[in-house]
N, C-alpha and C. Protein backbone atom coordinates (compact mmCIF):
# COMPACT_ATOMS: atom_id res chain seq x y z
N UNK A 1 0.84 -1.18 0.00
CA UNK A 1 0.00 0.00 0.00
C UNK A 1 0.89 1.24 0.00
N UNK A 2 0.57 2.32 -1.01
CA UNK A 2 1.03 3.41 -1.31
C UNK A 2 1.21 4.25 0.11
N UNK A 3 1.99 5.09 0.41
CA UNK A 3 2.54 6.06 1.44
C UNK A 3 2.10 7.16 1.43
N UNK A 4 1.70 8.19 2.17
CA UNK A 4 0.88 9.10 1.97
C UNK A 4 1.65 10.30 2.89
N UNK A 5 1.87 11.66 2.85
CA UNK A 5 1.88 12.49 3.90
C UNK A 5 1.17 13.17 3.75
N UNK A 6 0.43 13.55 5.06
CA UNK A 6 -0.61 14.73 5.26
C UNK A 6 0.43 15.74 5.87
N UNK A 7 -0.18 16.91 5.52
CA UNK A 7 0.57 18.05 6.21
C UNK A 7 -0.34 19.17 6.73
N UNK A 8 0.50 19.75 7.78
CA UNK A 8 -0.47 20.93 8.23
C UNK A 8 0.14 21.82 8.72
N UNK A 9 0.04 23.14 8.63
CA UNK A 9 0.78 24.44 9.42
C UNK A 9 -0.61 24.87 10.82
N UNK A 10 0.46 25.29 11.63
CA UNK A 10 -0.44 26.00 12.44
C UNK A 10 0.23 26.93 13.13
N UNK A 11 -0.84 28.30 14.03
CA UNK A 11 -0.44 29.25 14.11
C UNK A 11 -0.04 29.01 15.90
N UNK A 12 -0.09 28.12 16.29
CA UNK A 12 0.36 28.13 17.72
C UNK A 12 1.02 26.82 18.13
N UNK A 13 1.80 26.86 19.03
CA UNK A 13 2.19 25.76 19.63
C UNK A 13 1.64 24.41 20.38
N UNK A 14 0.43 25.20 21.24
CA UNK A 14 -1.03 24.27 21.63
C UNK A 14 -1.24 23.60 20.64
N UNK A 15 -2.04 24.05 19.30
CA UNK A 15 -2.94 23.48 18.39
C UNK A 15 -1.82 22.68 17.67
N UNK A 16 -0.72 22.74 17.60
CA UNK A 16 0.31 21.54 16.78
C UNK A 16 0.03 20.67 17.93
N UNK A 17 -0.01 20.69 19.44
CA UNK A 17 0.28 19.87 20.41
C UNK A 17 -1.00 18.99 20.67
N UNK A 18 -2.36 19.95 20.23
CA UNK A 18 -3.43 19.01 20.24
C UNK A 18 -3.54 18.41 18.53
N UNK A 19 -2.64 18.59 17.55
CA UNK A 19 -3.10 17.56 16.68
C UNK A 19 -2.39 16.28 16.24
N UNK A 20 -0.74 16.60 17.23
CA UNK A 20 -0.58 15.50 17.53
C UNK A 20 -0.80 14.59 18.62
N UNK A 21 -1.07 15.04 19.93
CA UNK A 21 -1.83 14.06 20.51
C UNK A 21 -3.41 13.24 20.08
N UNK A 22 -4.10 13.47 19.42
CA UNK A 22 -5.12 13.11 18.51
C UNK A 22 -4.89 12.42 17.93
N UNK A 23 -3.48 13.03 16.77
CA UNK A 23 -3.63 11.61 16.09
C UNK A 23 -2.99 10.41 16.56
N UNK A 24 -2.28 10.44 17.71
CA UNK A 24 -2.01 9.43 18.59
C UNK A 24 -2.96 8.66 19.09
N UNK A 25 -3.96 9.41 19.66
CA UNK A 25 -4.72 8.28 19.96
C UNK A 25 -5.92 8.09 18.88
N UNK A 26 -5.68 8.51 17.76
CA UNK A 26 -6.65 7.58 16.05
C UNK A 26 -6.33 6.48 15.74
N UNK A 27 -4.57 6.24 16.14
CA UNK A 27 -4.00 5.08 16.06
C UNK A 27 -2.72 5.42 15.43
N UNK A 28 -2.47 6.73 14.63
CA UNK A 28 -1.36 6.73 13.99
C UNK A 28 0.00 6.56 14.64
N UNK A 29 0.92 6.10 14.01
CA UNK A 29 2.34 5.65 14.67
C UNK A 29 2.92 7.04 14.99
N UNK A 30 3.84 6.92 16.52
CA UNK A 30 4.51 8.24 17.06
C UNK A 30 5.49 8.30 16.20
N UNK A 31 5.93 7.43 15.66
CA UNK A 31 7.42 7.33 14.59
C UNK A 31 7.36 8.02 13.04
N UNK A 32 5.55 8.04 12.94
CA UNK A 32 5.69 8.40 11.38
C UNK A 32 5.10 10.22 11.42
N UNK A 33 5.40 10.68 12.81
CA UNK A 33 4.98 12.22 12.88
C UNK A 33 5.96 13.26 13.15
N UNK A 34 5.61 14.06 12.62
CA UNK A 34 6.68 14.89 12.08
C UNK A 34 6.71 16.28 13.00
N UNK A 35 7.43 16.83 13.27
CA UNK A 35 7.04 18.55 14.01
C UNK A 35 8.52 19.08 13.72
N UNK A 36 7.98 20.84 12.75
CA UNK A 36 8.77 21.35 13.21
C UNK A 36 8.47 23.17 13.60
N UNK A 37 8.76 23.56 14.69
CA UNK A 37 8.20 24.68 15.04
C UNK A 37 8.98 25.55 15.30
N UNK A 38 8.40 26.89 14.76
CA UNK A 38 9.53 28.26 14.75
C UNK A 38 9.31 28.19 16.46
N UNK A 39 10.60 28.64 16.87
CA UNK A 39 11.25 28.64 18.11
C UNK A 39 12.41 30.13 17.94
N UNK A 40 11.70 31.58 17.46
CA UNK A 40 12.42 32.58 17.41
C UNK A 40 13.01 33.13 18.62
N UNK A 41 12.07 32.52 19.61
CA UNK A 41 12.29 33.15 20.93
C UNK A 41 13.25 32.80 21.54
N UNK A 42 13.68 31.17 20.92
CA UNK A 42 14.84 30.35 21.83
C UNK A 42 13.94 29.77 22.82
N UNK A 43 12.96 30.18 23.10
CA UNK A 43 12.30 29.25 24.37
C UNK A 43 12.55 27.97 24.56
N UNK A 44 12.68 27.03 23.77
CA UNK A 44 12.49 25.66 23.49
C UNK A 44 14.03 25.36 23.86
N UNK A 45 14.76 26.11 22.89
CA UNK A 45 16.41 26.20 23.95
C UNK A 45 16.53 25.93 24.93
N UNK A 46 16.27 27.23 25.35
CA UNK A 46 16.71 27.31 26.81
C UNK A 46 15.66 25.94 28.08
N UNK A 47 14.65 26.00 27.41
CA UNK A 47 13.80 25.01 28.17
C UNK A 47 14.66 23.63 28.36
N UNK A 48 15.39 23.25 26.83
CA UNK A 48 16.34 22.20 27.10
C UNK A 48 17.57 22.33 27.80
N UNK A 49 18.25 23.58 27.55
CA UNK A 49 19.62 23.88 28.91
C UNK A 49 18.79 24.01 29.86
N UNK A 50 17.58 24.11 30.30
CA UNK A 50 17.17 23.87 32.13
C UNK A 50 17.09 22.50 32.41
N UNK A 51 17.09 21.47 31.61
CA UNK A 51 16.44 20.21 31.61
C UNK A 51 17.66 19.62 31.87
N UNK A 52 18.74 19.81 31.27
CA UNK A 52 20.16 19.37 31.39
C UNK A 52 20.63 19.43 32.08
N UNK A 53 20.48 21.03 33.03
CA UNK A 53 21.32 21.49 34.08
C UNK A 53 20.54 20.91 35.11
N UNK A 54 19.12 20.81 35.19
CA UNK A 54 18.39 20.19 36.31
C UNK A 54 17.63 21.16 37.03
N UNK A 55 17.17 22.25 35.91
CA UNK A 55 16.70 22.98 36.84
C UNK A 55 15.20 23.19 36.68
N UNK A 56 14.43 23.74 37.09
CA UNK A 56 13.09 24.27 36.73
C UNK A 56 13.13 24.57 35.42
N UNK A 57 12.39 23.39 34.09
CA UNK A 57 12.32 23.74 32.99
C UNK A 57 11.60 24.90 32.46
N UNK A 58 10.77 24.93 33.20
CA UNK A 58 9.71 26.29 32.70
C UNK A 58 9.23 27.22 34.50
N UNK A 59 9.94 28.18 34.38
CA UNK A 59 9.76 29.03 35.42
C UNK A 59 8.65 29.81 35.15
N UNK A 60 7.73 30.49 36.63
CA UNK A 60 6.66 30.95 37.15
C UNK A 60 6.84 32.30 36.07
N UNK A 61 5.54 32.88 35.28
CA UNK A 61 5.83 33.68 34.11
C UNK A 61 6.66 33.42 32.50
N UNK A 62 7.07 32.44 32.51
CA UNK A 62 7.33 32.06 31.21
C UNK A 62 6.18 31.17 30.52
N UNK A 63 4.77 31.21 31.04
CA UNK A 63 4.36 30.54 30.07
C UNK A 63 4.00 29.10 30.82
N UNK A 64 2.73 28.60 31.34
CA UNK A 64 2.82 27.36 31.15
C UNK A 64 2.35 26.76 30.84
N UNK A 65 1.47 27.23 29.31
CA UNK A 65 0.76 26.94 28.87
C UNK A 65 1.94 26.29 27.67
N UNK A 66 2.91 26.99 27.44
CA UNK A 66 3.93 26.57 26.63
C UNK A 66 4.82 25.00 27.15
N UNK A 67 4.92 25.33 28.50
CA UNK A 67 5.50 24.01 29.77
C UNK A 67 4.76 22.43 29.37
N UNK A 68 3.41 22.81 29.22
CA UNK A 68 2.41 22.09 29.47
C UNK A 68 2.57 21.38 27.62
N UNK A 69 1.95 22.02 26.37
CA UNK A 69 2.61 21.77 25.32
C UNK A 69 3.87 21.00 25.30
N UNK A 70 5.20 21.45 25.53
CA UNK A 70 6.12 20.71 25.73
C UNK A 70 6.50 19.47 25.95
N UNK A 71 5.70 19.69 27.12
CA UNK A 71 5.98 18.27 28.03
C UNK A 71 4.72 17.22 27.17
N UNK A 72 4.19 17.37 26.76
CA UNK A 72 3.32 16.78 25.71
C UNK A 72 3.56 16.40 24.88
N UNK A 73 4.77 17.05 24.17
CA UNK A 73 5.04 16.29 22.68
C UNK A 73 6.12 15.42 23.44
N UNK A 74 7.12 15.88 23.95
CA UNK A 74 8.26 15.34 24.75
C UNK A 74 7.78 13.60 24.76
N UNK A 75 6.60 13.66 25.42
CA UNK A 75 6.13 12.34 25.76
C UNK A 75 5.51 11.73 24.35
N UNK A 76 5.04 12.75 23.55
CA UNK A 76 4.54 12.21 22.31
C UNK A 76 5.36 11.62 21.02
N UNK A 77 6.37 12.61 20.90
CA UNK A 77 7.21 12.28 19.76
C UNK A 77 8.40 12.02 19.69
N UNK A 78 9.16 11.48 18.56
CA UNK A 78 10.47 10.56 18.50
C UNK A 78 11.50 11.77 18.28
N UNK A 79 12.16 11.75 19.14
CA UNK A 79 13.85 12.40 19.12
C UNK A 79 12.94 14.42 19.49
N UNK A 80 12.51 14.66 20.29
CA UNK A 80 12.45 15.86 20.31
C UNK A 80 13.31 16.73 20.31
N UNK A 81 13.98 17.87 19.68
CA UNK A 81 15.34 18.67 20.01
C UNK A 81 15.56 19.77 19.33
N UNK A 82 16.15 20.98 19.52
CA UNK A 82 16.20 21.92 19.20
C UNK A 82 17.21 21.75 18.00
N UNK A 83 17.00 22.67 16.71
CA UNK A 83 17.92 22.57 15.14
C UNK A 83 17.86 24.32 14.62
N UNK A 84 18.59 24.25 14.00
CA UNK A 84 18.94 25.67 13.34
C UNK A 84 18.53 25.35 12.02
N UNK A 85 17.91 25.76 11.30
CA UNK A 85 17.32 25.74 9.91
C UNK A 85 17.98 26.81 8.88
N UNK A 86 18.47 26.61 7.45
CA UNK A 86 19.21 27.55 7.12
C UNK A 86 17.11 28.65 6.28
N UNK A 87 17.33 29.68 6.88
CA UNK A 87 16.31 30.69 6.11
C UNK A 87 15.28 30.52 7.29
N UNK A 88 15.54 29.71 8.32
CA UNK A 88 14.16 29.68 9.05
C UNK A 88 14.46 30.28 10.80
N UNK A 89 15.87 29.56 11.01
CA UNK A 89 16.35 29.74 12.39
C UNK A 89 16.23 28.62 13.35
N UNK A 90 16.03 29.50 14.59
CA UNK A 90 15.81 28.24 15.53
C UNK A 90 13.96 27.73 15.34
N UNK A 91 14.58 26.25 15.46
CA UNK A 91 13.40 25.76 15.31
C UNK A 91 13.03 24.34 16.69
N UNK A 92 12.27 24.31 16.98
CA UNK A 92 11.93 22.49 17.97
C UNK A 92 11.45 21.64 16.93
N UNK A 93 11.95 20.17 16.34
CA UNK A 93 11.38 19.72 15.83
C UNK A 93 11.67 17.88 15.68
N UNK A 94 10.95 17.38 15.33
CA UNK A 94 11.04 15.63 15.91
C UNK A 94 10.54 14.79 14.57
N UNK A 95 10.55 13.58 14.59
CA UNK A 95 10.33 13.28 13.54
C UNK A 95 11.05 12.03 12.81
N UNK A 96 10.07 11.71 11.46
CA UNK A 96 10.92 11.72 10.60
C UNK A 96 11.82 12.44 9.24
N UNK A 97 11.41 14.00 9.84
CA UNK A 97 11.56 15.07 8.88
C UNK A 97 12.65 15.22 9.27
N UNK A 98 12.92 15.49 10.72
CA UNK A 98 14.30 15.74 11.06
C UNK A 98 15.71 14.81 10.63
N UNK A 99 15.78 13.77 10.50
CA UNK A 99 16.51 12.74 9.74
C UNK A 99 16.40 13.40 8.51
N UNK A 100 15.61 13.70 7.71
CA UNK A 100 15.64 13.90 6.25
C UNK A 100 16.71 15.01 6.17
N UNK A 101 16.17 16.26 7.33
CA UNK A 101 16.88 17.50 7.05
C UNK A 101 18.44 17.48 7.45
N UNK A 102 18.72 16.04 7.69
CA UNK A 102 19.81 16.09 8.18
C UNK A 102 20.39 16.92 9.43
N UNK A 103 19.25 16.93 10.50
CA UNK A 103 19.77 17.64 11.55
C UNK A 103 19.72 16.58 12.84
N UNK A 104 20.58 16.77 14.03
CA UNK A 104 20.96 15.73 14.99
C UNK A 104 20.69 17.07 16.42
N UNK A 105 20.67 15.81 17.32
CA UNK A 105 21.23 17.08 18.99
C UNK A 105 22.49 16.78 18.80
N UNK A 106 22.81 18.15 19.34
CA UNK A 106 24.50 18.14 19.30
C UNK A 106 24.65 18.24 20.75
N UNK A 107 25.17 17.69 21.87
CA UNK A 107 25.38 17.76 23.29
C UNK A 107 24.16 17.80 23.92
N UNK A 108 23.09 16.99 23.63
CA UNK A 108 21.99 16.72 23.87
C UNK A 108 20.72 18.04 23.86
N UNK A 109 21.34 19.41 23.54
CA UNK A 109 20.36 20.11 23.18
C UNK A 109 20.28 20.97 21.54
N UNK A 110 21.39 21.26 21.16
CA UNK A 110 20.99 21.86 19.79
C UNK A 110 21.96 21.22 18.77
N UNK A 111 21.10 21.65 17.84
CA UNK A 111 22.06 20.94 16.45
C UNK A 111 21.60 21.76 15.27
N UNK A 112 22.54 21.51 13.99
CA UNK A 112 22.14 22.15 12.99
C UNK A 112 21.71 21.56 12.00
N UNK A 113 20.79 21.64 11.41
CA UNK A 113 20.30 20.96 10.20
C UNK A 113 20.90 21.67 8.72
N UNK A 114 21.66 20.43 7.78
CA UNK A 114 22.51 20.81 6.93
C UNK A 114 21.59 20.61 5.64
N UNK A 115 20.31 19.80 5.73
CA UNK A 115 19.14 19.80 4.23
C UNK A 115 18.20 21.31 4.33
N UNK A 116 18.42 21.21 3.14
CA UNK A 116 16.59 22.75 2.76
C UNK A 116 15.53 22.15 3.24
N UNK A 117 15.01 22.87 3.86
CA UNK A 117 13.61 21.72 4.17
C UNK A 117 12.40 22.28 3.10
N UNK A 118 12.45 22.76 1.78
CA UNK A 118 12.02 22.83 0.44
C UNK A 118 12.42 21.54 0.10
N UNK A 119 13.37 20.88 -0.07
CA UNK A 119 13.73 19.85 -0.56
C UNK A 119 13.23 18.60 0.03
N UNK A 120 13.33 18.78 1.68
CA UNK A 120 12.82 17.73 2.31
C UNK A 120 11.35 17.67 2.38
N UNK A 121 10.49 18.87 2.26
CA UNK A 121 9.08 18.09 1.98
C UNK A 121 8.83 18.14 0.49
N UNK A 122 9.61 18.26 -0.32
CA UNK A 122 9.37 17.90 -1.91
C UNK A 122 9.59 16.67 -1.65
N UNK A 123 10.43 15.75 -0.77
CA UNK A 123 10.80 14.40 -1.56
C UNK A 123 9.50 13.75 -0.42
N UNK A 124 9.07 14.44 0.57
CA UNK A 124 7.71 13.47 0.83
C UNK A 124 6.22 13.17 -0.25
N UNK A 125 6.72 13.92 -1.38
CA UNK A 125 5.96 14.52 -2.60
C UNK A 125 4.87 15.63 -2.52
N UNK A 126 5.49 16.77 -1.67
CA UNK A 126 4.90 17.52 -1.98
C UNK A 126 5.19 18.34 -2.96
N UNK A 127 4.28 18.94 -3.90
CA UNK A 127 5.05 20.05 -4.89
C UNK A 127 5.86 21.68 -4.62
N UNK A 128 6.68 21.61 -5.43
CA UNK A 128 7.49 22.41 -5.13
C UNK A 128 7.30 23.49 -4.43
N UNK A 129 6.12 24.34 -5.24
CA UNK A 129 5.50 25.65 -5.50
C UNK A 129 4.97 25.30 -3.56
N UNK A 130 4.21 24.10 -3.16
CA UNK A 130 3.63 23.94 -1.78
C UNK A 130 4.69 23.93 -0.95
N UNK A 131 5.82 23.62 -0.99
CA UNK A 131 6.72 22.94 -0.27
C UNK A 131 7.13 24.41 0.45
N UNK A 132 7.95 25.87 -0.53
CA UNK A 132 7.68 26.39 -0.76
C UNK A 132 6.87 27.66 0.77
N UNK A 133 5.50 27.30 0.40
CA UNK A 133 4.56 28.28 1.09
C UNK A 133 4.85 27.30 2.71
N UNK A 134 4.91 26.03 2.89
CA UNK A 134 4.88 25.73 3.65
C UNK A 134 6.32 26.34 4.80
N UNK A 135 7.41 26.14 3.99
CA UNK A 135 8.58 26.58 4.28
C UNK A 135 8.32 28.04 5.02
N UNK A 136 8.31 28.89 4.29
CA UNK A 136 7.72 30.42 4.40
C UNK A 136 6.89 30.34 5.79
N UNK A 137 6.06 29.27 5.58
CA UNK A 137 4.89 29.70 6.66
C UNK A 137 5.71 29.46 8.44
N UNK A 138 6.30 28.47 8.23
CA UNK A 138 7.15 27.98 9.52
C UNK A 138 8.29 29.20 9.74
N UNK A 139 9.04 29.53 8.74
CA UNK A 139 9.58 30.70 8.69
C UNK A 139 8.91 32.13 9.28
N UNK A 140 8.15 32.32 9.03
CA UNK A 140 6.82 33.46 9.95
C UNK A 140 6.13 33.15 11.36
N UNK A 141 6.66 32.03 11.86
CA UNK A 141 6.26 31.61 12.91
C UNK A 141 5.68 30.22 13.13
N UNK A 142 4.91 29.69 12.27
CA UNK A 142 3.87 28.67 12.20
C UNK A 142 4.65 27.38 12.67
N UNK A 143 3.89 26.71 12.95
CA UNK A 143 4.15 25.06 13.63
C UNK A 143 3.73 23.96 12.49
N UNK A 144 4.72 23.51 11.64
CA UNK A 144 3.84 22.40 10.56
C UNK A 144 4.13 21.14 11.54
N UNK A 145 3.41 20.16 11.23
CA UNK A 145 3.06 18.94 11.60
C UNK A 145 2.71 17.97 10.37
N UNK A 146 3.64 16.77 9.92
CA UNK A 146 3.39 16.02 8.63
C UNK A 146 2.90 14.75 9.92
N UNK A 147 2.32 13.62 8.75
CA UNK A 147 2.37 12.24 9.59
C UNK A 147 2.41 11.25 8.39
N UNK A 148 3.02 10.34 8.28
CA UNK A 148 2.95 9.50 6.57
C UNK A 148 2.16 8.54 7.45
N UNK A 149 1.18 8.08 6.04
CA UNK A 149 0.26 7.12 6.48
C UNK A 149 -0.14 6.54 5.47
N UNK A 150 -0.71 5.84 5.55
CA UNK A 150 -1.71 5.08 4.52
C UNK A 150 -2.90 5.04 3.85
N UNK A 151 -2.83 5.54 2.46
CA UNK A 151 -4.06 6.39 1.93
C UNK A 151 -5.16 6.62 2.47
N UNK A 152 -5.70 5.31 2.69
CA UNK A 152 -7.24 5.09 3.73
C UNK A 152 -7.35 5.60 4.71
N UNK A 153 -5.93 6.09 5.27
CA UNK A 153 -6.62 6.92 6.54
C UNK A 153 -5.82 8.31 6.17
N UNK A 154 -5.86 8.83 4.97
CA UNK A 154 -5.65 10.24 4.67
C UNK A 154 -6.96 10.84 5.33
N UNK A 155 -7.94 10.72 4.88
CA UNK A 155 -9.01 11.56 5.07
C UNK A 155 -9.16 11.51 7.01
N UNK A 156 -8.66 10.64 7.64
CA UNK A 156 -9.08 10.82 9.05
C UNK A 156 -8.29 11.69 9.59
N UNK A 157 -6.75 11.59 9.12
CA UNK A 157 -5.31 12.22 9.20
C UNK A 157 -5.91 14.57 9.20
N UNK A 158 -6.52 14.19 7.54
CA UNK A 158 -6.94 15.52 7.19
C UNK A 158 -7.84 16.06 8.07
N UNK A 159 -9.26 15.56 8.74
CA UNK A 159 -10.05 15.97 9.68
C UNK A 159 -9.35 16.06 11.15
N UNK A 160 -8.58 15.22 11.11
CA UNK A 160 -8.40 16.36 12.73
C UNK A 160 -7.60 17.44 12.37
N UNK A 161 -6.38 17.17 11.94
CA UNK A 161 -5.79 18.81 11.34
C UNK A 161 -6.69 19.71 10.97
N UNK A 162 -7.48 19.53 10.28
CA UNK A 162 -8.55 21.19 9.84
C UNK A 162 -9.36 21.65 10.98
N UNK A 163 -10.03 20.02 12.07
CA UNK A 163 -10.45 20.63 12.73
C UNK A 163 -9.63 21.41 14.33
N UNK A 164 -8.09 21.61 14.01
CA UNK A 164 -7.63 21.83 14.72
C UNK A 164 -7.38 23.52 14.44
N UNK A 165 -7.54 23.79 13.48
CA UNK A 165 -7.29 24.97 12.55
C UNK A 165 -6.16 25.34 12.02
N UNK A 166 -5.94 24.35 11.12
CA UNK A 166 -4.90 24.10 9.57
C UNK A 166 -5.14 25.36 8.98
N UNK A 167 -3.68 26.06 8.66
CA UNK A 167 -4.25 27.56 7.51
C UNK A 167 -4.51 27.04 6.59
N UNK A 168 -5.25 27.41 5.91
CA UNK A 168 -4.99 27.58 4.41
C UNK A 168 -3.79 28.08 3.81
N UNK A 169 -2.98 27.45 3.43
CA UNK A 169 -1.78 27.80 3.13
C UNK A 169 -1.61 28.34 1.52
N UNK A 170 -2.51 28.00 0.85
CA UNK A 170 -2.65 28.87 -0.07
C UNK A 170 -3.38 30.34 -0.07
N UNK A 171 -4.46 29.73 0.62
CA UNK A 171 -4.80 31.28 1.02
C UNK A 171 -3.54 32.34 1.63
N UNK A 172 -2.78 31.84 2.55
CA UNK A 172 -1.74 32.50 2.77
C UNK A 172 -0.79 32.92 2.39
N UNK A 173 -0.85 32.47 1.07
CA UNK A 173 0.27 32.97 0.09
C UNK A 173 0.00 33.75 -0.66
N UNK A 174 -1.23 33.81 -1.11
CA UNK A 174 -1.71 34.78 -1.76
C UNK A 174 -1.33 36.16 -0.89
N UNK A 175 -2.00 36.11 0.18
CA UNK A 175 -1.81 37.16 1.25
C UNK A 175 -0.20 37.69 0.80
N UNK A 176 1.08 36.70 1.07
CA UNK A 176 2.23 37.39 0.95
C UNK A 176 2.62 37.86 -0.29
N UNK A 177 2.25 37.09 -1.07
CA UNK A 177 2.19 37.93 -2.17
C UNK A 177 2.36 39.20 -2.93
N UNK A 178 0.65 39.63 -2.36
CA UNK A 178 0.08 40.73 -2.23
C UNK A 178 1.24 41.73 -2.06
N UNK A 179 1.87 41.21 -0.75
CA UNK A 179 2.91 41.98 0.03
C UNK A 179 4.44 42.13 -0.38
N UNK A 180 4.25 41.51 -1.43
CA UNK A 180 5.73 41.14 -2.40
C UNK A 180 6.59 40.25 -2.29
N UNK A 181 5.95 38.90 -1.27
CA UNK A 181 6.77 37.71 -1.44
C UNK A 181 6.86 37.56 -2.73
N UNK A 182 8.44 36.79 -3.00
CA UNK A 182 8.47 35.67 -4.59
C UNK A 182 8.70 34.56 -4.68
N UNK A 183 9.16 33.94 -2.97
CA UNK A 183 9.16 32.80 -3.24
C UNK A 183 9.89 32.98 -1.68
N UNK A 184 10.38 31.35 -1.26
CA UNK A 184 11.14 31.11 0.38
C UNK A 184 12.45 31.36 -0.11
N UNK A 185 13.40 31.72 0.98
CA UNK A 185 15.13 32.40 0.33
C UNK A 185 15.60 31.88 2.00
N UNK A 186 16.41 30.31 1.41
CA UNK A 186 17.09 29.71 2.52
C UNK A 186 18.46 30.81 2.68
N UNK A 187 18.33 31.87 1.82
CA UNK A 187 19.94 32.55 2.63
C UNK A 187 19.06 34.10 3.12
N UNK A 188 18.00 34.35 3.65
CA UNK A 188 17.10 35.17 3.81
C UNK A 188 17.32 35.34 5.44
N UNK A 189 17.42 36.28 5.86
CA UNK A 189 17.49 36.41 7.50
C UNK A 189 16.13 36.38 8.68
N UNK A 190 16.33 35.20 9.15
CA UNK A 190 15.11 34.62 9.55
C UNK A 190 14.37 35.53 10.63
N UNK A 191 13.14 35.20 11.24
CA UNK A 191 12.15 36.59 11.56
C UNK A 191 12.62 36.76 13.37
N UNK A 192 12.52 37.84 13.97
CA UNK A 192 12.86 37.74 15.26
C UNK A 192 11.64 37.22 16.06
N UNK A 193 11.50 37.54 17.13
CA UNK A 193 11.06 36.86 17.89
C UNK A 193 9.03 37.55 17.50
N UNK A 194 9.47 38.74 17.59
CA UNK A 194 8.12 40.17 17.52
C UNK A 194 7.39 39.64 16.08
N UNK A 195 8.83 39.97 15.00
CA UNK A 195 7.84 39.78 13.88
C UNK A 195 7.69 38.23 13.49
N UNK A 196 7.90 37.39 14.15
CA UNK A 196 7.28 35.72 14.13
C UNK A 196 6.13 35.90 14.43
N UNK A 197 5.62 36.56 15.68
CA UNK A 197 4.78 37.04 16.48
C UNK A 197 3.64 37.74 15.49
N UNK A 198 3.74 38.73 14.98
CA UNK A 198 3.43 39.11 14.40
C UNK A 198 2.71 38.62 12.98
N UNK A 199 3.51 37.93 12.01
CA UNK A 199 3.21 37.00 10.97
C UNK A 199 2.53 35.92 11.46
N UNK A 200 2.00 35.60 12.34
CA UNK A 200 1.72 34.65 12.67
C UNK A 200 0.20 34.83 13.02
């Protein structure tokens, strides 16, 4: 049976965290899901140098709604760890995307990823032109989430992502467009923390 990836961007860290716990319990394998999430802030960093050093991973005011997320995928997905993306930055991401992009932990918290990840979701077959907006969109902040599966359960794969609130990622390109995008530029200086925030 043919191989399938579904894909999805999203605009928060929660809603990637509730659509992969979901599809965990639909039945899909933790091994065949993918995450990778703009991390402009470094949060996800530093959350892992507290984890190392032994200290309070997520302190009183940082968020623990972010703590809570975390510790969610942590338990959910394969190899969680912080990567440097060339055009995107820091990113958290697990997977089997991360193998593709050729990125590792380096001293158990960061590493650099040496593949385009244009390239790496073209060879899951997505098309270029998508690969592309998707790139861009994680680049602006967004959280994509792939899962390869098996045709027959594309369509179950697709309903929880939309009903998690999947952009329209074409719709969103149009939008940049508008604004004078021409395309994703892996040697492009990736967004700070505000305007992730912002694009997002």
């Amino acid at each position: 049976m043919m191989e399938h990836t579904v894909i999805g961007l999203f605009s928060s860290l929660s809603e990637a965290q509730r659509v992969v716990t979901e599809l965990i319990e639909a039945g899909f394998k933790r091994s065949e899901i993918s995450l990778i999430a703009n991390d402009a802030s470094n949060q996800y960093a530093r959350y892992l140098e507290d984890r190392v050093a032994g200290e309070d991973a997520v302190k009183a005011g940082e968020g623990a709604s972010f703590g809570a997320a975390v510790g969610a995928l942590t338990g959910a997905l394969v190899g969680l760890s912080a990567l440097a993306i060339p055009g995107i930055g820091p990113v958290m991401a697990a997977g089997p995307l991360v193998a593709a992009l050729g990125g590792g932990a380096v001293g158990a918290v960061t590493g650099a990823a040496t593949g385009g990840v244009v390239a790496t979701l073209v060879k899951t077959g997505l098309p270029e032109q998508d690969a592309q907006y998707y790139a861009e969109g994680i680049r602006r902040g967004g959280m994509l989430v792939t899962v390869n599966t098996s045709e027959d359960l594309v369509p179950r794969a697709l309903d929880i992502m939309n009903r998690h609130g999947a952009v329209d990622i074409h719709r969103r390109a149009e939008e940049w467009k508008r604004e004078g995008w021409t395309g994703f530029d892996a040697n492009a200086r990736p967004y700070d923390q505000g305007a992730a925030r912002q694009a997002r």
